[in-house]
C-alpha atoms as a PDB file:
ATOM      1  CA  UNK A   1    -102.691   8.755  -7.601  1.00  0.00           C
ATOM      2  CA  UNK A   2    -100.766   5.462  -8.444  1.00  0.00           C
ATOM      3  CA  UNK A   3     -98.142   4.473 -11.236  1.00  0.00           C
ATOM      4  CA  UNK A   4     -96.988   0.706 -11.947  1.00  0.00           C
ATOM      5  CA  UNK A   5     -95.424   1.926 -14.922  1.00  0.00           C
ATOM      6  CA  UNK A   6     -93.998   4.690 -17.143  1.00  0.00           C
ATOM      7  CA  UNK A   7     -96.709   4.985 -19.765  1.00  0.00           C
ATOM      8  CA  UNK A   8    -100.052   6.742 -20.210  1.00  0.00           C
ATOM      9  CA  UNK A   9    -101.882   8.280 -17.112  1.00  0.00           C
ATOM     10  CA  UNK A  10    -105.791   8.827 -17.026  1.00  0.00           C
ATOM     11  CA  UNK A  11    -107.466  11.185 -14.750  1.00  0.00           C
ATOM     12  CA  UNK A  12    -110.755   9.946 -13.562  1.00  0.00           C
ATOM     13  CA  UNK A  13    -113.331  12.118 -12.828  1.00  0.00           C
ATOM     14  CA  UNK A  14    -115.439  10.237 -10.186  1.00  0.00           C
ATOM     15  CA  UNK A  15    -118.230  11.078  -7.365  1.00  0.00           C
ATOM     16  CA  UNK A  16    -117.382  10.165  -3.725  1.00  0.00           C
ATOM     17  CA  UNK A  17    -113.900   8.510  -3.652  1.00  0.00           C
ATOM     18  CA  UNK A  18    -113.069   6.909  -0.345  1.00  0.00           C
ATOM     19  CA  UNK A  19    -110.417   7.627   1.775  1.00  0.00           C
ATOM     20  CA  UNK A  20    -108.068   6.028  -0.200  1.00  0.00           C
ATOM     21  CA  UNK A  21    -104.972   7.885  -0.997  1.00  0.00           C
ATOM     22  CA  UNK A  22    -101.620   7.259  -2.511  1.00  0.00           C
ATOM     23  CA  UNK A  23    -101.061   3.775   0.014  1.00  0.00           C
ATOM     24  CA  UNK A  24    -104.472   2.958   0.509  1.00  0.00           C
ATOM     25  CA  UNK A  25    -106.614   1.558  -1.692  1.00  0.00           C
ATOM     26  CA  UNK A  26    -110.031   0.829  -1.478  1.00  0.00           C
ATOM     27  CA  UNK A  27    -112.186  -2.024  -3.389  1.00  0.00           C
ATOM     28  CA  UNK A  28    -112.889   1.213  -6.360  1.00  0.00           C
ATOM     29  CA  UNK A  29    -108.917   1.914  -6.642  1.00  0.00           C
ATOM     30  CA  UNK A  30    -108.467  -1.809  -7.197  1.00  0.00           C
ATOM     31  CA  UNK A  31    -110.676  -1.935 -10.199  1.00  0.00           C
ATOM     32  CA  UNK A  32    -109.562   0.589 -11.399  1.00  0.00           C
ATOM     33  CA  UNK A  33    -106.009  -0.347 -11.458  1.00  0.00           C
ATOM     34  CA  UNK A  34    -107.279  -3.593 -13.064  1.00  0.00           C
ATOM     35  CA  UNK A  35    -109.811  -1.800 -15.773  1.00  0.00           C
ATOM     36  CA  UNK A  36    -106.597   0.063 -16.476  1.00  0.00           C
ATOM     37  CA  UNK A  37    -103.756  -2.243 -16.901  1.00  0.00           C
ATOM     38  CA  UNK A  38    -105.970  -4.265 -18.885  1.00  0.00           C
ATOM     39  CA  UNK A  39    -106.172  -1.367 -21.342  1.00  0.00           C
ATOM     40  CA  UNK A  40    -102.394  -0.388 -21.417  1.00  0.00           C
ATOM     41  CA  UNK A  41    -102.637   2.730 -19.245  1.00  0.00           C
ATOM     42  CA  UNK A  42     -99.986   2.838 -16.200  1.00  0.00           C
ATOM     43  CA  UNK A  43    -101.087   4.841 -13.807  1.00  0.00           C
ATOM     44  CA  UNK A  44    -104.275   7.607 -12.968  1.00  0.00           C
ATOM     45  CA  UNK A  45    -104.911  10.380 -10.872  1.00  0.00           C
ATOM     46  CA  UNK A  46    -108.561   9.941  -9.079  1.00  0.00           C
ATOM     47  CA  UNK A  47    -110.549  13.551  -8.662  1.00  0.00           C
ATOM     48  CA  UNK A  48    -114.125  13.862  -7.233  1.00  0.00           C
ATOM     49  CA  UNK A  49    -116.915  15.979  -8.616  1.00  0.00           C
ATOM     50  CA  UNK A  50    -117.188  17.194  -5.327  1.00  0.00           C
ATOM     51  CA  UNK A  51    -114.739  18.443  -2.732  1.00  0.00           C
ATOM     52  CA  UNK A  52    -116.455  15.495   0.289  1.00  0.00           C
ATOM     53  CA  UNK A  53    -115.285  12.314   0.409  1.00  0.00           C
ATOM     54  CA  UNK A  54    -116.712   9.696   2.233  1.00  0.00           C
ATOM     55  CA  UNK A  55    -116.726   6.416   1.884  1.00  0.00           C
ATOM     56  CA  UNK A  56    -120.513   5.978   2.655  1.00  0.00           C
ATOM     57  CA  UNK A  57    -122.318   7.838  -0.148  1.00  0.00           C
ATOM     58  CA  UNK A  58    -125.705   8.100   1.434  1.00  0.00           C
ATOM     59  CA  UNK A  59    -123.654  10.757   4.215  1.00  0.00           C
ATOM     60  CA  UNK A  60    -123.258  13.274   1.383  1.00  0.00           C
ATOM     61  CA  UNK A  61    -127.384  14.058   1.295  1.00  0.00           C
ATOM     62  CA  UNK A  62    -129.798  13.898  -1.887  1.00  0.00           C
ATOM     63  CA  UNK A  63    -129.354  17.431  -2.144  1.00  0.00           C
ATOM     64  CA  UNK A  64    -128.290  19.961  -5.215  1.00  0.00           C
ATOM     65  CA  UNK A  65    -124.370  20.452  -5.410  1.00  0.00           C
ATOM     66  CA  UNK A  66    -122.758  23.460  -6.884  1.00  0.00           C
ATOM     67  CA  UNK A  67    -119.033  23.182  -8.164  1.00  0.00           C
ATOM     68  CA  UNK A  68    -116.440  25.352  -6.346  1.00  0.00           C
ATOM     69  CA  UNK A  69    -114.012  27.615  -8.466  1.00  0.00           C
ATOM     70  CA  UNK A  70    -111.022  25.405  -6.484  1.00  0.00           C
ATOM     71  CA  UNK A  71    -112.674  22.042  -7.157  1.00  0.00           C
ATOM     72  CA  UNK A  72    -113.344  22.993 -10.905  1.00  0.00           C
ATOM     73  CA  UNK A  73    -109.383  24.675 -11.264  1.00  0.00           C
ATOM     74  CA  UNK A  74    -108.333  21.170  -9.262  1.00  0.00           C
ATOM     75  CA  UNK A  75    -110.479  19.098 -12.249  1.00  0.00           C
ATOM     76  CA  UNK A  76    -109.029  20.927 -14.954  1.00  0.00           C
ATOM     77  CA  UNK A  77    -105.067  21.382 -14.233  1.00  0.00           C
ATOM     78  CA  UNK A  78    -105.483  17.319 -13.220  1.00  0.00           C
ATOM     79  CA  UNK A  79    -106.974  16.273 -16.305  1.00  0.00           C
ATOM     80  CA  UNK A  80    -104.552  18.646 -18.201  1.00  0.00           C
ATOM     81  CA  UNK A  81    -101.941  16.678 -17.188  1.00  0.00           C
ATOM     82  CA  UNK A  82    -103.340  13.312 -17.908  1.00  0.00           C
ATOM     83  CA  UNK A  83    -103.071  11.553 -21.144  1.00  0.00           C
ATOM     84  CA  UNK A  84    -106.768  10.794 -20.995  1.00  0.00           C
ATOM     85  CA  UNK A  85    -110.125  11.705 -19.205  1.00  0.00           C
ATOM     86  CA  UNK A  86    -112.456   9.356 -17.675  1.00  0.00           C
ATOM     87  CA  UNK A  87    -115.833   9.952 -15.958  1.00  0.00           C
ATOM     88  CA  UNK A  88    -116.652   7.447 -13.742  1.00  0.00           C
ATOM     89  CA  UNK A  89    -119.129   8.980 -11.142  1.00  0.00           C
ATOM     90  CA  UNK A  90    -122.470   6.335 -11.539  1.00  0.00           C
ATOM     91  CA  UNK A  91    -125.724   7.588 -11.478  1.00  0.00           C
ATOM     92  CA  UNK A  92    -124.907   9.532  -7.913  1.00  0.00           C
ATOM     93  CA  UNK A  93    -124.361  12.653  -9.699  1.00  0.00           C
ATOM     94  CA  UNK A  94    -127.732  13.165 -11.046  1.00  0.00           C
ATOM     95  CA  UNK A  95    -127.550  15.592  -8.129  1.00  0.00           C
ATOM     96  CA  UNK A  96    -124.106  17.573  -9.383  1.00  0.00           C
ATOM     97  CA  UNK A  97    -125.936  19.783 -12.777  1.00  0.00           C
ATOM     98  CA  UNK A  98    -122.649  21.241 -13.296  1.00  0.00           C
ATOM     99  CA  UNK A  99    -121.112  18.175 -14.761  1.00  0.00           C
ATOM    100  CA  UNK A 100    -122.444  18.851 -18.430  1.00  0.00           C
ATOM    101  CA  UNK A 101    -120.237  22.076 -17.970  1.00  0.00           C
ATOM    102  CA  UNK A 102    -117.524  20.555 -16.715  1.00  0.00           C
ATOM    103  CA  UNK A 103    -117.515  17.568 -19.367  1.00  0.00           C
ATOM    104  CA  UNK A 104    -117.382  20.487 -21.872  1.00  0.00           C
ATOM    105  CA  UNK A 105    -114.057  21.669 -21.115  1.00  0.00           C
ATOM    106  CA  UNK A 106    -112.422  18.191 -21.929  1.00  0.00           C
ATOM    107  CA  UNK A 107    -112.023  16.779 -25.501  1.00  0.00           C
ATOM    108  CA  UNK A 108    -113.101  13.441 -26.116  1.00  0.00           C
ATOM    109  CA  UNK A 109    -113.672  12.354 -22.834  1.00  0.00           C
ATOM    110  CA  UNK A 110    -114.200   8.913 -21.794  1.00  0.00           C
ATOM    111  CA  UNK A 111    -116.454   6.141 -19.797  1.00  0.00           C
ATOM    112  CA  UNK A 112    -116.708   2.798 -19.034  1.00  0.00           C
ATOM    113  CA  UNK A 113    -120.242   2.431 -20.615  1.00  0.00           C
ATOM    114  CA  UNK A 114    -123.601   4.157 -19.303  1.00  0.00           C
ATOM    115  CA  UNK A 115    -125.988   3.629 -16.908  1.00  0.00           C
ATOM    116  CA  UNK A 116    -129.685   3.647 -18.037  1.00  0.00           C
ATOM    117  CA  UNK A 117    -129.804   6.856 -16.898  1.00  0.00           C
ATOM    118  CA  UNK A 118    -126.903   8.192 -19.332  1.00  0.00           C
ATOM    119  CA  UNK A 119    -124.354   8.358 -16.721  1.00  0.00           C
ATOM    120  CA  UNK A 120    -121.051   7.462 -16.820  1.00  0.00           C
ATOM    121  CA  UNK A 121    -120.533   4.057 -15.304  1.00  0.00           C
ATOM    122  CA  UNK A 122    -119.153   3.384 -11.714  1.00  0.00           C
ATOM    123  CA  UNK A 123    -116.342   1.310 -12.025  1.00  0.00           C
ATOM    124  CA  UNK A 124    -116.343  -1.090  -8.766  1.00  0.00           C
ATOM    125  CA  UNK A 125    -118.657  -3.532 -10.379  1.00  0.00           C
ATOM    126  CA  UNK A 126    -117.066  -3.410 -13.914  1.00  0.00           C
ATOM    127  CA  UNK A 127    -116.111  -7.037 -15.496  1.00  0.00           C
ATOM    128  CA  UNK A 128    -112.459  -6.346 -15.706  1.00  0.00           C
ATOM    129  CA  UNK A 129    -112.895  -6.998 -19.481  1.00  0.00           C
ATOM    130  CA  UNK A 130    -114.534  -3.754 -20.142  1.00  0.00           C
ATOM    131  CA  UNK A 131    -114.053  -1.480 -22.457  1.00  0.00           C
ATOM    132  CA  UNK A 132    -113.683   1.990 -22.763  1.00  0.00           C
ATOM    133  CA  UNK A 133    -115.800   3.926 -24.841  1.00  0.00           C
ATOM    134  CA  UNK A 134    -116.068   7.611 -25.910  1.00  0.00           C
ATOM    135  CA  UNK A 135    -118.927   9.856 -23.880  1.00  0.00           C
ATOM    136  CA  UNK A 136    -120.635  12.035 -25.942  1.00  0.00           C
ATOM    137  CA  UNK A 137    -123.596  14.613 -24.597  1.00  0.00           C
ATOM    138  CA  UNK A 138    -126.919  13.419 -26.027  1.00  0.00           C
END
């Protein structure tokens, strides 16, 4: 979580955050503080699809994922919370089929663009000018 500010709050809904935590921030946090600002938000709560973190992705296998009841209740009450939703996993969570679920329980949930693959962008590499843009299922 971090706050610079008393206005809106995002949750992002990402795949495989770091160890970062609420001192620590990792090359991901930073952009995303940046993506943010830029876009008048002042603050976010981070949440992974998945309940292992790790700052090496390839460590968390090419396997299927399932979602757990507690990481799906953990999603929800976060984003409930938050102003606004924003998926940010990448392409990494071609291997996590619950996320069309999960993106169902949010209204009007946003991204930072899509991959080719009709992901929700990643944000490290993000030009800090980027936009947000509504995600809609195809």
């Amino acid at each position: 979580m971090r706050h610079w500010g008393t206005g809106p709050i995002a949750c992002i809904i990402g795949l495989n955050p770091s160890t970062a935590d609420d001192t620590f921030d990792d090359p991901t946090n930073r952009r995303l503080i940046g993506l943010l600002d830029a876009q008048g938000f002042e603050g976010y709560v981070l949440v992974n699809l998945i309940p292992e973190s790790t700052p090496y992705p390839e460590r968390l296998g090419t396997h299927q994922r399932r979602l757990s009841a507690k990481n799906d209740a953990v999603i929800v009450e976060t984003a409930d919370q938050a102003d606004v939703v924003i998926l940010a996993w990448g392409n990494g969570a071609v291997r996590c089929p619950f996320r069309y679920r999960l993106i169902d329980q949010f209204d009007d949930p946003l991204c930072f663009g899509r991959t080719k693959a009709g992901e929700p962008k990643h944000p490290l590499y993000l030009p800090s000018t980027t936009a947000l843009t509504r995600f809609q299922l195809d």
